[in-house]
PDB file of N, CA and C in Angstrom:
ATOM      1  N   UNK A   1     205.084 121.973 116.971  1.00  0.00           N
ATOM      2  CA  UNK A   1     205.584 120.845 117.741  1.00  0.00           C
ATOM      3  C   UNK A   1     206.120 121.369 119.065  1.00  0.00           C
ATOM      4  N   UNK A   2     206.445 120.044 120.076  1.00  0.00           N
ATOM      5  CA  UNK A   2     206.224 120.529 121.307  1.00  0.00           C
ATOM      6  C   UNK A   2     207.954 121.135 121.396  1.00  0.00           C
ATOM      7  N   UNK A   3     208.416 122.028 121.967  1.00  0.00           N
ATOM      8  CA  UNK A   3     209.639 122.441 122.354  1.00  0.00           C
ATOM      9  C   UNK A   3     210.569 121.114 122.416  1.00  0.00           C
ATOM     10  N   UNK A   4     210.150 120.132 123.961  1.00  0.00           N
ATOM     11  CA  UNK A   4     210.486 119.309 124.454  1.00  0.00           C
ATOM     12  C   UNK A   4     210.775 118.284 123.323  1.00  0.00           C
ATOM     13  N   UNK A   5     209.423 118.375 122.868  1.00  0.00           N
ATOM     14  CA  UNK A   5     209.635 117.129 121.652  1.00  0.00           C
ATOM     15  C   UNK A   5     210.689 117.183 120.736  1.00  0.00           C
ATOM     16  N   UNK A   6     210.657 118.294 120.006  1.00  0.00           N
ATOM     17  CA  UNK A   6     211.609 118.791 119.153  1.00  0.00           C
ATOM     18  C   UNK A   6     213.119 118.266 119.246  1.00  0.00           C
ATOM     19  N   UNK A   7     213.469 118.916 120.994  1.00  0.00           N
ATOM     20  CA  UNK A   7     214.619 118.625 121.138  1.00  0.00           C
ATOM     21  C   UNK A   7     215.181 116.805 121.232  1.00  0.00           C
ATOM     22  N   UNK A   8     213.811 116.085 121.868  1.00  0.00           N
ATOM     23  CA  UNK A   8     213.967 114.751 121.831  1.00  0.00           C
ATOM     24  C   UNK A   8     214.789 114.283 120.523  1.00  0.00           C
ATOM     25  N   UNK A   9     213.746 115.177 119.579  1.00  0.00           N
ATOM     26  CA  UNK A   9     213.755 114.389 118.484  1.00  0.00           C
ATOM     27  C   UNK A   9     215.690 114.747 117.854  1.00  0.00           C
ATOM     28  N   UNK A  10     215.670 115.886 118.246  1.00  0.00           N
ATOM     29  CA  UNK A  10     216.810 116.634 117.481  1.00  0.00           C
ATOM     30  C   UNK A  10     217.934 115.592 118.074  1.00  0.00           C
ATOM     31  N   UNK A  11     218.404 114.746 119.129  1.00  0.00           N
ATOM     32  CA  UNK A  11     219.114 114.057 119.771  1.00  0.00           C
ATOM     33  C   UNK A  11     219.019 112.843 119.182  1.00  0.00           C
ATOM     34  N   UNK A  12     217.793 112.298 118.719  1.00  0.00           N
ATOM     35  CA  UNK A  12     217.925 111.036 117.676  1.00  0.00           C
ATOM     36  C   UNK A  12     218.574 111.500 116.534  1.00  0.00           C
ATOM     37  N   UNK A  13     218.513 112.770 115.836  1.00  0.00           N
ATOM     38  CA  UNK A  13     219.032 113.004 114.301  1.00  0.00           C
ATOM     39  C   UNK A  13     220.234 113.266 114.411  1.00  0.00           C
ATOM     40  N   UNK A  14     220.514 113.641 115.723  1.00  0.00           N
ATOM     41  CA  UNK A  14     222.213 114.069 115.782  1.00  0.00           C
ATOM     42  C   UNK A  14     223.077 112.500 115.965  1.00  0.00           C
ATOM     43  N   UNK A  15     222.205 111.466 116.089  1.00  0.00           N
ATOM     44  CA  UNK A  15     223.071 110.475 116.300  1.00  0.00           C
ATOM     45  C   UNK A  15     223.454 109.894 115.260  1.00  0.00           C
ATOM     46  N   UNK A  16     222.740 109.778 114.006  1.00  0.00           N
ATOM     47  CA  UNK A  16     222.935 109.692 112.652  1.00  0.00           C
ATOM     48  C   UNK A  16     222.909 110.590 111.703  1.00  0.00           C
ATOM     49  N   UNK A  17     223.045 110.162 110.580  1.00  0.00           N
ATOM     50  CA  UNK A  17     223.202 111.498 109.641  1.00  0.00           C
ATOM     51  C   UNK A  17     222.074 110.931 108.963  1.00  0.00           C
ATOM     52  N   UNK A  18     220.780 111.528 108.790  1.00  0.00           N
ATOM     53  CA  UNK A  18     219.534 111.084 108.050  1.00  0.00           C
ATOM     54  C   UNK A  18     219.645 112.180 107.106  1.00  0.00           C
ATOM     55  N   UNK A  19     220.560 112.467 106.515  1.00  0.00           N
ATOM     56  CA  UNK A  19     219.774 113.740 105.282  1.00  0.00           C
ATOM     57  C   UNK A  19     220.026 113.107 104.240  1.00  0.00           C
ATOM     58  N   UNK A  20     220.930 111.885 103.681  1.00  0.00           N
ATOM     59  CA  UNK A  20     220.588 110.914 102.818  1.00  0.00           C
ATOM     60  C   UNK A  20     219.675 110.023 103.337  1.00  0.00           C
ATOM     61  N   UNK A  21     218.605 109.422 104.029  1.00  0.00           N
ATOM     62  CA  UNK A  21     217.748 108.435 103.929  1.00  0.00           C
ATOM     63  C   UNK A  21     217.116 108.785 103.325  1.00  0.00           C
ATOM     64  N   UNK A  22     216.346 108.036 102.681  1.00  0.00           N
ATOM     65  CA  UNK A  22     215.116 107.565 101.702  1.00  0.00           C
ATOM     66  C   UNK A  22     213.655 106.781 102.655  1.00  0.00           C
ATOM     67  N   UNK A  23     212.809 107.177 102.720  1.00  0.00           N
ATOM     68  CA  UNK A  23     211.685 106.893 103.486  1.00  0.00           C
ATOM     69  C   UNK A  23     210.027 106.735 102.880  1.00  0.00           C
ATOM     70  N   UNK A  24     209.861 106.027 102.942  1.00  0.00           N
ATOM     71  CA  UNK A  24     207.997 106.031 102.444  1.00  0.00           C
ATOM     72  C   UNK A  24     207.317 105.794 103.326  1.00  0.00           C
ATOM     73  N   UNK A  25     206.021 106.480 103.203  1.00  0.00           N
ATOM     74  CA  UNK A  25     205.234 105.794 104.376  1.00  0.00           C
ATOM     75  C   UNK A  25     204.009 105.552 103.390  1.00  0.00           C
ATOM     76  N   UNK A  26     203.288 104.614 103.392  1.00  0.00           N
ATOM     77  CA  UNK A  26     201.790 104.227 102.818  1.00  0.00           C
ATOM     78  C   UNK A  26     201.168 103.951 103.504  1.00  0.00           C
ATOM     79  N   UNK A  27     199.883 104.651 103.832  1.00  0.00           N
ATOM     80  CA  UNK A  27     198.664 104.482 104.310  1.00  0.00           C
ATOM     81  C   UNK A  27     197.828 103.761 103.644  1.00  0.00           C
ATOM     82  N   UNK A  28     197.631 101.967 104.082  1.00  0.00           N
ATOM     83  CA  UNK A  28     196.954 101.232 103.512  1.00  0.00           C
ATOM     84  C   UNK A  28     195.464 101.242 104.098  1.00  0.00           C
ATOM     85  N   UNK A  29     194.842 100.612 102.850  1.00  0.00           N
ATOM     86  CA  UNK A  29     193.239 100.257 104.138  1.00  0.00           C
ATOM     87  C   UNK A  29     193.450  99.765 105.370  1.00  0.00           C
ATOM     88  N   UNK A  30     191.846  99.844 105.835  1.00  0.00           N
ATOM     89  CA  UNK A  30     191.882  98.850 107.093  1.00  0.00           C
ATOM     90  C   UNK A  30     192.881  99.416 108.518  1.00  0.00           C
ATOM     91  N   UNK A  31     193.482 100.552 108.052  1.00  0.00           N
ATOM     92  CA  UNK A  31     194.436 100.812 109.355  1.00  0.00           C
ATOM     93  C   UNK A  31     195.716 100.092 109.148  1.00  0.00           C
ATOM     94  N   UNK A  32     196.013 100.029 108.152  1.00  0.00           N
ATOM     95  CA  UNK A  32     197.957  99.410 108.008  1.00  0.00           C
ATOM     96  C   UNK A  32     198.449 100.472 107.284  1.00  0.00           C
ATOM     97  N   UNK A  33     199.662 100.011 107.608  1.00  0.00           N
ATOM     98  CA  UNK A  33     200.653 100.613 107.165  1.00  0.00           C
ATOM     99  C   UNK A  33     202.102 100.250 106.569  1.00  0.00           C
ATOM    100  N   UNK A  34     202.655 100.696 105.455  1.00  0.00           N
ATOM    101  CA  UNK A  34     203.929 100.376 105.043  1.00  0.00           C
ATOM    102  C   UNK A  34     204.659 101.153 104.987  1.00  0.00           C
ATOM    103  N   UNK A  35     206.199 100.991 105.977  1.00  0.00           N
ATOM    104  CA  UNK A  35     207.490 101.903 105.684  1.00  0.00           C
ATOM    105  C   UNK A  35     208.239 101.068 105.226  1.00  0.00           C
ATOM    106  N   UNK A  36     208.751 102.073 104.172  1.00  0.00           N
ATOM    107  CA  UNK A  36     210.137 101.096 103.644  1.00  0.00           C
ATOM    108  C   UNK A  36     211.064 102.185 103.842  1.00  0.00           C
ATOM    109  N   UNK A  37     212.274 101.612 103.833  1.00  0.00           N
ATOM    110  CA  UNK A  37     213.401 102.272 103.819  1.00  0.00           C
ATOM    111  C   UNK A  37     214.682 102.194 103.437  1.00  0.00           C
ATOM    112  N   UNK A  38     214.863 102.715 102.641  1.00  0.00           N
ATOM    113  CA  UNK A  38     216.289 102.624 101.648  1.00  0.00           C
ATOM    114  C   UNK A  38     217.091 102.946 101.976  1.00  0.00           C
ATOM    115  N   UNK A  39     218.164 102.120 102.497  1.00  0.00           N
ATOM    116  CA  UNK A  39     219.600 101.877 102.802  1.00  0.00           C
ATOM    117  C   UNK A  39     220.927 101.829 101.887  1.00  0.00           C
ATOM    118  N   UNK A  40     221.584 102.799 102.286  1.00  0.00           N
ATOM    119  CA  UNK A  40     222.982 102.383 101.148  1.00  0.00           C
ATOM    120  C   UNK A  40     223.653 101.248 101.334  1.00  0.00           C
ATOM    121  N   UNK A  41     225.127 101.078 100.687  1.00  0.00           N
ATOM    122  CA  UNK A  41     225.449  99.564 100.801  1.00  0.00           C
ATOM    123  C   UNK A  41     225.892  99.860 102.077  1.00  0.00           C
ATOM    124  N   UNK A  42     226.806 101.140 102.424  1.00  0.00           N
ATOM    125  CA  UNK A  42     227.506 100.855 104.064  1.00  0.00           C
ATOM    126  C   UNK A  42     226.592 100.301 104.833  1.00  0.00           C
ATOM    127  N   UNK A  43     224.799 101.277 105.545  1.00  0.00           N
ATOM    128  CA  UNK A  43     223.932 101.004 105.818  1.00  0.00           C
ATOM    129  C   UNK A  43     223.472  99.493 105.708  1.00  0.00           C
ATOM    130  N   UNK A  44     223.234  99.103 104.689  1.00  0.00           N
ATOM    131  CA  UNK A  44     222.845  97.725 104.827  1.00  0.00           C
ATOM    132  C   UNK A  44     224.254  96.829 105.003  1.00  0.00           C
ATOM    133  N   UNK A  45     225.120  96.560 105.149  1.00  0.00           N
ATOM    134  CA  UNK A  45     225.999  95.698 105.634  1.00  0.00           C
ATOM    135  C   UNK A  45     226.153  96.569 106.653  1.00  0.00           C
ATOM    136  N   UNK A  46     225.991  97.262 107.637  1.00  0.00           N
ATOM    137  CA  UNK A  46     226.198  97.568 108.845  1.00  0.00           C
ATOM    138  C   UNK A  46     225.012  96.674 109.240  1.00  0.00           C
ATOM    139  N   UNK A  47     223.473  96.853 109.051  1.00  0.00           N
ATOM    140  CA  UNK A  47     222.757  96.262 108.913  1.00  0.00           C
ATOM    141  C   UNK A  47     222.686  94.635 109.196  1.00  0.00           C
ATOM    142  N   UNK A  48     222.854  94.405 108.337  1.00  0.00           N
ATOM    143  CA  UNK A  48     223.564  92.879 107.790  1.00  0.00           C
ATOM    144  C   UNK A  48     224.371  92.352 109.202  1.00  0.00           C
ATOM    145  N   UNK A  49     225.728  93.207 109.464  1.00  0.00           N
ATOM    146  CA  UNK A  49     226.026  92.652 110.211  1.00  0.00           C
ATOM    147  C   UNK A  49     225.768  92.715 111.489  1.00  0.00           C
ATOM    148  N   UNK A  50     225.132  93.800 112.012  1.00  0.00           N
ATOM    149  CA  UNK A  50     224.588  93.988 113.487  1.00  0.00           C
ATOM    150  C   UNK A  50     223.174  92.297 113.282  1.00  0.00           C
ATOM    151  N   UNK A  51     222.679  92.303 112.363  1.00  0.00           N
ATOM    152  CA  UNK A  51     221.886  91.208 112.341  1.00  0.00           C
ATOM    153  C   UNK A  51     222.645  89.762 112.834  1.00  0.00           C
ATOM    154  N   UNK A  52     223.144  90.014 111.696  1.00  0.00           N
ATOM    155  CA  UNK A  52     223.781  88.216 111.547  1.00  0.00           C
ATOM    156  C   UNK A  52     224.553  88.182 113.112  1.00  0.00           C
ATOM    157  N   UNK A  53     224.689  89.359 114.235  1.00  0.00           N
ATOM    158  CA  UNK A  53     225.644  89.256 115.482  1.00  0.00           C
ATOM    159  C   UNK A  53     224.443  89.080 116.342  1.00  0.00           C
ATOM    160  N   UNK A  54     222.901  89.536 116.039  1.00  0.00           N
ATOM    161  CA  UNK A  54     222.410  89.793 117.319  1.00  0.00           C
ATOM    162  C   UNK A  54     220.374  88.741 117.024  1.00  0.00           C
ATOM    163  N   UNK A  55     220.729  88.309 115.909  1.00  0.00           N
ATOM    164  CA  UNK A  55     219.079  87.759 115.649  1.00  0.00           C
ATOM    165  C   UNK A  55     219.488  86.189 116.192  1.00  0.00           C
ATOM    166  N   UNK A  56     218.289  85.877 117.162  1.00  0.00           N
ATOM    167  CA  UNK A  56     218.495  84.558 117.036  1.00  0.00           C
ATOM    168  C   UNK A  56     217.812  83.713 116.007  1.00  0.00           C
ATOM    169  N   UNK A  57     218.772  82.154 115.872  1.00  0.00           N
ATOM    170  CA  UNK A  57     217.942  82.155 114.743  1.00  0.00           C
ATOM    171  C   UNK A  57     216.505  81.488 114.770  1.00  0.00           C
ATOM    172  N   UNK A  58     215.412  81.219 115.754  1.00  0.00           N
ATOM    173  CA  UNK A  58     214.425  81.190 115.608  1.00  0.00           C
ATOM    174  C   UNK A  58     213.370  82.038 115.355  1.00  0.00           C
ATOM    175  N   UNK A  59     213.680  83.439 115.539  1.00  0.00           N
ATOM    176  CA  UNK A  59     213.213  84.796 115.086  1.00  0.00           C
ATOM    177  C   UNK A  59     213.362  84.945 113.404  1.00  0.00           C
ATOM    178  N   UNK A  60     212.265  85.256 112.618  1.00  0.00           N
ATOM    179  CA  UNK A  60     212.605  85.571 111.448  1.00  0.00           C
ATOM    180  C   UNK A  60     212.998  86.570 111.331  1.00  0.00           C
ATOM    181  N   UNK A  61     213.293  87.028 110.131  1.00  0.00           N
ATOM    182  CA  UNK A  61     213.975  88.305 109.378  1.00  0.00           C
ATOM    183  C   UNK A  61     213.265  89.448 110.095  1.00  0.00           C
ATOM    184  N   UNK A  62     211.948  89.223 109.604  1.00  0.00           N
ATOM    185  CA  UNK A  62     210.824  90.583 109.694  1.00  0.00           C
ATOM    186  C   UNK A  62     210.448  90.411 111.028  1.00  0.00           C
ATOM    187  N   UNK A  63     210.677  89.633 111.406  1.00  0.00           N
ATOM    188  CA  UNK A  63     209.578  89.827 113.169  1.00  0.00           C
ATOM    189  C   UNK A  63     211.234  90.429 114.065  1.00  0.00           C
ATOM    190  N   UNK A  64     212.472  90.523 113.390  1.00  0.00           N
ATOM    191  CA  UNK A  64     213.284  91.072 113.956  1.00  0.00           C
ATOM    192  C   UNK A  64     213.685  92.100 113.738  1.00  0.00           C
ATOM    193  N   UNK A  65     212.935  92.926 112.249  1.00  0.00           N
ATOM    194  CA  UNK A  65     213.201  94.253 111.986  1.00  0.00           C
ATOM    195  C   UNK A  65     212.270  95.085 112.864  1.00  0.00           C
ATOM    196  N   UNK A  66     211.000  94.219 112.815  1.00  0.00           N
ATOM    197  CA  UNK A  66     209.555  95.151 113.262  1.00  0.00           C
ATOM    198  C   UNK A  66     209.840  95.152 115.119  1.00  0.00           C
ATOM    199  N   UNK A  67     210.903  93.926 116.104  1.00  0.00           N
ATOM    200  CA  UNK A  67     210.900  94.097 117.041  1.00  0.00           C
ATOM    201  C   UNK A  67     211.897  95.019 117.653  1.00  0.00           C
ATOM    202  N   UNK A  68     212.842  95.684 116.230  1.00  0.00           N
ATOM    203  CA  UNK A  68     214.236  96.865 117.079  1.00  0.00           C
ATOM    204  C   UNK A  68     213.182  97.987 116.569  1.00  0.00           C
ATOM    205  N   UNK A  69     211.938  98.095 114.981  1.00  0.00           N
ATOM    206  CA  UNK A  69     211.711  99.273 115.562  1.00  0.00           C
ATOM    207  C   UNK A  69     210.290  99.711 116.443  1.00  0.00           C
ATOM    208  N   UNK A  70     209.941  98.517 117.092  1.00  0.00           N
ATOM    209  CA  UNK A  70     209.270  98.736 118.011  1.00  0.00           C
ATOM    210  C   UNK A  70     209.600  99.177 119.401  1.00  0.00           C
ATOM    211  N   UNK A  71     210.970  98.967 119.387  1.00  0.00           N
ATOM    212  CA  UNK A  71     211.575  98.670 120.403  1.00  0.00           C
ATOM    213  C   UNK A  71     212.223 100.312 120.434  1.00  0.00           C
ATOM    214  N   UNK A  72     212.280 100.713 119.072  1.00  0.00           N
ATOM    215  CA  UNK A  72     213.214 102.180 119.317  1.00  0.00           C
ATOM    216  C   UNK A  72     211.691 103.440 119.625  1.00  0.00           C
ATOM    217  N   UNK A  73     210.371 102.942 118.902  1.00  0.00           N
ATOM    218  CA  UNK A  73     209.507 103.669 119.328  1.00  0.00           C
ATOM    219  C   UNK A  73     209.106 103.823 120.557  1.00  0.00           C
ATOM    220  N   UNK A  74     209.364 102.167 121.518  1.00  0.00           N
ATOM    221  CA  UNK A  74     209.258 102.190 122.818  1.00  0.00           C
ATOM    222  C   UNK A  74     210.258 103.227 123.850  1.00  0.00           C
ATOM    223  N   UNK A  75     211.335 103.281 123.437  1.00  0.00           N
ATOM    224  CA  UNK A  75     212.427 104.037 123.724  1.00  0.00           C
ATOM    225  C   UNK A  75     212.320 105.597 123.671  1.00  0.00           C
ATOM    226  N   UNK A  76     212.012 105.672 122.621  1.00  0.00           N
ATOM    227  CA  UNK A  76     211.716 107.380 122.363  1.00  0.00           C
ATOM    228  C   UNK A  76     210.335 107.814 122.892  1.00  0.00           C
ATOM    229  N   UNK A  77     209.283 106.882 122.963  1.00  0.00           N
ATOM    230  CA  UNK A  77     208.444 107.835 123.751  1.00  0.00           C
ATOM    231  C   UNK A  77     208.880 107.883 125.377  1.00  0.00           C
ATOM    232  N   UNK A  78     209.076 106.517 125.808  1.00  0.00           N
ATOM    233  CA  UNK A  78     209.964 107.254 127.251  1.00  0.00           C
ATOM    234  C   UNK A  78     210.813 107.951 127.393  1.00  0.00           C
ATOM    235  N   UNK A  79     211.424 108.295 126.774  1.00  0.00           N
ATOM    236  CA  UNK A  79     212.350 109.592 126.438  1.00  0.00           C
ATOM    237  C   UNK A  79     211.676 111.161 126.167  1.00  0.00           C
ATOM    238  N   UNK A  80     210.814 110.972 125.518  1.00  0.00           N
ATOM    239  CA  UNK A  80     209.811 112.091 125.509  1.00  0.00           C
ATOM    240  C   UNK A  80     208.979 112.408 126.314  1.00  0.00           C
ATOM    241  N   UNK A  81     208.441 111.203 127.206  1.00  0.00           N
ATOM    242  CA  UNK A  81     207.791 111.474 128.647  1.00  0.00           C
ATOM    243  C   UNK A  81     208.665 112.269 129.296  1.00  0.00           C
ATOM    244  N   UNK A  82     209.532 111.431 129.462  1.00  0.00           N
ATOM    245  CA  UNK A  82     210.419 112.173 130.674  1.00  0.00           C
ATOM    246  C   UNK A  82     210.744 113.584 130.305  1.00  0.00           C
ATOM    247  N   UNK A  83     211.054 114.049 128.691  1.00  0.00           N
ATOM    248  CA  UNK A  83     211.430 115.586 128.440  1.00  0.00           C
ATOM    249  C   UNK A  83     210.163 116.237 129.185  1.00  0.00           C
ATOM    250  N   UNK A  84     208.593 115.892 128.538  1.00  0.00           N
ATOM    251  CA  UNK A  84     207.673 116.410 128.789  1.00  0.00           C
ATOM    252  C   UNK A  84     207.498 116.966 130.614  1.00  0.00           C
ATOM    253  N   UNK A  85     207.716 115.738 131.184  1.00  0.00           N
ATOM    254  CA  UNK A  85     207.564 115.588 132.808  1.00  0.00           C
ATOM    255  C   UNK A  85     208.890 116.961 133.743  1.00  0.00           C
ATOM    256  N   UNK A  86     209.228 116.746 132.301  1.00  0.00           N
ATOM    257  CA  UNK A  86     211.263 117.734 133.039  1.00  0.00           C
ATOM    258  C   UNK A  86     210.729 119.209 132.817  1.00  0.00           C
ATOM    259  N   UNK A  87     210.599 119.525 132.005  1.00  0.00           N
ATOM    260  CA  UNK A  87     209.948 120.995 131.083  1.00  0.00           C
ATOM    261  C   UNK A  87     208.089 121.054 132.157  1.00  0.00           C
ATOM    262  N   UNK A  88     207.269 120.475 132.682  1.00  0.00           N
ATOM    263  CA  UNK A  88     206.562 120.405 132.988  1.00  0.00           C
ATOM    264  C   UNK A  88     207.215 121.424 135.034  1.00  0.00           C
ATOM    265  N   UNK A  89     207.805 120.301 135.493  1.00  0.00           N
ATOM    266  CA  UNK A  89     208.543 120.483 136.728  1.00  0.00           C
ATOM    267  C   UNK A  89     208.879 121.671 136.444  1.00  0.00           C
ATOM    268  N   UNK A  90     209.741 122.498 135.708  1.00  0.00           N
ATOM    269  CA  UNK A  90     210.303 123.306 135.355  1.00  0.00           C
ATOM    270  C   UNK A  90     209.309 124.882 135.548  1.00  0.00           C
ATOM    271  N   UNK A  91     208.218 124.576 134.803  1.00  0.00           N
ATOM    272  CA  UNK A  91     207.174 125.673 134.514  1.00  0.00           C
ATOM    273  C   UNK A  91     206.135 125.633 135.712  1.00  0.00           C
ATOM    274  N   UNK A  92     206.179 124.568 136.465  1.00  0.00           N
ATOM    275  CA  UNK A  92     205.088 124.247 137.205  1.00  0.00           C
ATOM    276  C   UNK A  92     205.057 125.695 138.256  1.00  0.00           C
ATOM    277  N   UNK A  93     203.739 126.077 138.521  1.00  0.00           N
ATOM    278  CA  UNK A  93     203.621 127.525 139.459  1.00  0.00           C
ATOM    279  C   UNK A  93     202.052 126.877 140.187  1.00  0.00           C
ATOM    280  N   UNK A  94     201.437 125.649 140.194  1.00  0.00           N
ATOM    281  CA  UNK A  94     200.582 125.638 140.997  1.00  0.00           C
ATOM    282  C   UNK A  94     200.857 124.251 141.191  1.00  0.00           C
ATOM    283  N   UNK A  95     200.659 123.959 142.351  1.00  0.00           N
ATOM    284  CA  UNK A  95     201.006 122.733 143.230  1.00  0.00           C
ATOM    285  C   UNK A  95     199.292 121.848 142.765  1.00  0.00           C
ATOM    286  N   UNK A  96     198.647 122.252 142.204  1.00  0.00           N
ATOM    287  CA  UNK A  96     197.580 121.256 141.788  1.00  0.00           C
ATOM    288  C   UNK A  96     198.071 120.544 140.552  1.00  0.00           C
ATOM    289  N   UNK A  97     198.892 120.568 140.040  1.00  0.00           N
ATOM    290  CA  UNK A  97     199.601 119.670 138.141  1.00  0.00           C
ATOM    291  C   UNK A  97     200.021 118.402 139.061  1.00  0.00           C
ATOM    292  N   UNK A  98     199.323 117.326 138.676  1.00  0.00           N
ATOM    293  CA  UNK A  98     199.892 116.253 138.585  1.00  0.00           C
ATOM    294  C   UNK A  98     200.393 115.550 137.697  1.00  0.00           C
ATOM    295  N   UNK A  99     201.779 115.102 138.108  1.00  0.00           N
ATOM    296  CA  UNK A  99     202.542 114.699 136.750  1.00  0.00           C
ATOM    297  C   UNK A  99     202.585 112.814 137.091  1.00  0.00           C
ATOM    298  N   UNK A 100     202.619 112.034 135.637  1.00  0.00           N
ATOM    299  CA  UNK A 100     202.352 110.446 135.471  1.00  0.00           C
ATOM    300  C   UNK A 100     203.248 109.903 136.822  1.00  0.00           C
ATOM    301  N   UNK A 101     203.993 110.406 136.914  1.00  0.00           N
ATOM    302  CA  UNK A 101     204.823 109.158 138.623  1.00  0.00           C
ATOM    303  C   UNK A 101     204.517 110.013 139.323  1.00  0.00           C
ATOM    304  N   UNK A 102     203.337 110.659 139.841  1.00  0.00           N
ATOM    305  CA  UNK A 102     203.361 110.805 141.226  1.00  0.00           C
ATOM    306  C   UNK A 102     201.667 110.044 141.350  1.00  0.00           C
ATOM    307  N   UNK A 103     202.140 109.811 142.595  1.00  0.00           N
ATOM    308  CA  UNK A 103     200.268 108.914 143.068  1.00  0.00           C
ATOM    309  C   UNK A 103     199.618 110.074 142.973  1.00  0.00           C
ATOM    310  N   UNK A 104     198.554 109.726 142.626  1.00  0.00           N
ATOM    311  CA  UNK A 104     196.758 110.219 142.534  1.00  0.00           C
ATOM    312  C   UNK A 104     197.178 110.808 143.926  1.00  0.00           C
ATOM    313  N   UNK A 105     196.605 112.587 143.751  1.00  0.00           N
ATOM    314  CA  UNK A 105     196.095 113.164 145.249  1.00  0.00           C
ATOM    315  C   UNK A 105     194.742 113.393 145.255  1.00  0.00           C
ATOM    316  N   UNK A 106     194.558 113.010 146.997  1.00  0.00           N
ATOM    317  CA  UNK A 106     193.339 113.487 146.555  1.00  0.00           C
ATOM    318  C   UNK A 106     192.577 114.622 147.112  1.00  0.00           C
ATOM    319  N   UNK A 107     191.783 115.250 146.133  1.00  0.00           N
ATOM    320  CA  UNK A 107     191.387 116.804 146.292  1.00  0.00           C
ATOM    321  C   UNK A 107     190.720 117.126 147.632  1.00  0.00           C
ATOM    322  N   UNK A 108     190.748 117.944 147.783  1.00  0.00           N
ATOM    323  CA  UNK A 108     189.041 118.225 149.511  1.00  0.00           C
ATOM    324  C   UNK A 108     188.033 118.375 148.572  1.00  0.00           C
ATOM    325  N   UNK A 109     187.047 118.222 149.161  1.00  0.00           N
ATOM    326  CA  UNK A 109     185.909 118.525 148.702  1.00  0.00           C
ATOM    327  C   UNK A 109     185.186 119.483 149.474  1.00  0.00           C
ATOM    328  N   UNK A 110     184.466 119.941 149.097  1.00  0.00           N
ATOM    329  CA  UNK A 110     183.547 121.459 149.760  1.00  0.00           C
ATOM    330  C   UNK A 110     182.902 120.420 150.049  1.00  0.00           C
ATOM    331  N   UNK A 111     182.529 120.992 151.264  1.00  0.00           N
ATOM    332  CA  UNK A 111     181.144 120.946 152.493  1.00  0.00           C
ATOM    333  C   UNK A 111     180.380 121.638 152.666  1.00  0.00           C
TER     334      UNK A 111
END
């Protein structure tokens, strides 16, 4: 794994304590997938109540679990861009690496 990544990742685990979670992942046909995840009681009434403070109620249950963790995957890969782009800057020794925010240059061409 990537250095950068690693450390991304190591900054999400330091924010919680995951060495009690419980996790499955199933690889269904067709390209689906099921995670479940087992919560203690603190966990789920923390749960519970960050819900019942922040779902509106025309949003169901599940289209509001699947939109915080879409929303945290959205989060962490921009977070991992940017490690990648930082560690990239860092090592860079030829002015030809183009990194995702800078505009398209464009090359010379031989004549």
């Amino acid at each position: 794994m990537n250095k950068s990544v690693s450390d991304a990742l190591d900054v999400v685990a330091d924010s919680f304590d995951v060495s009690e979670w419980s996790v499955k992942v199933l690889n269904r046909t067709k390209d689906r997938m099921k995670i479940t995840f087992k919560l203690s009681k603190d966990e789920a009434e923390a749960f519970q109540s960050f819900q019942n403070q922040t779902k509106p109620d025309e949003i169901s249950e599940d289209k509001f679990i699947k939109s915080i963790f879409f929303l945290g995957l959205t989060t962490l890969e921009q977070n991992l861009q940017q490690s990648i782009a930082q560690e990239l800057a860092k090592h860079a020794e030829d002015e030809d690496i183009i990194f995702p925010d800078e505009e398209s240059k464009e090359t010379p061409t031989e004549e």
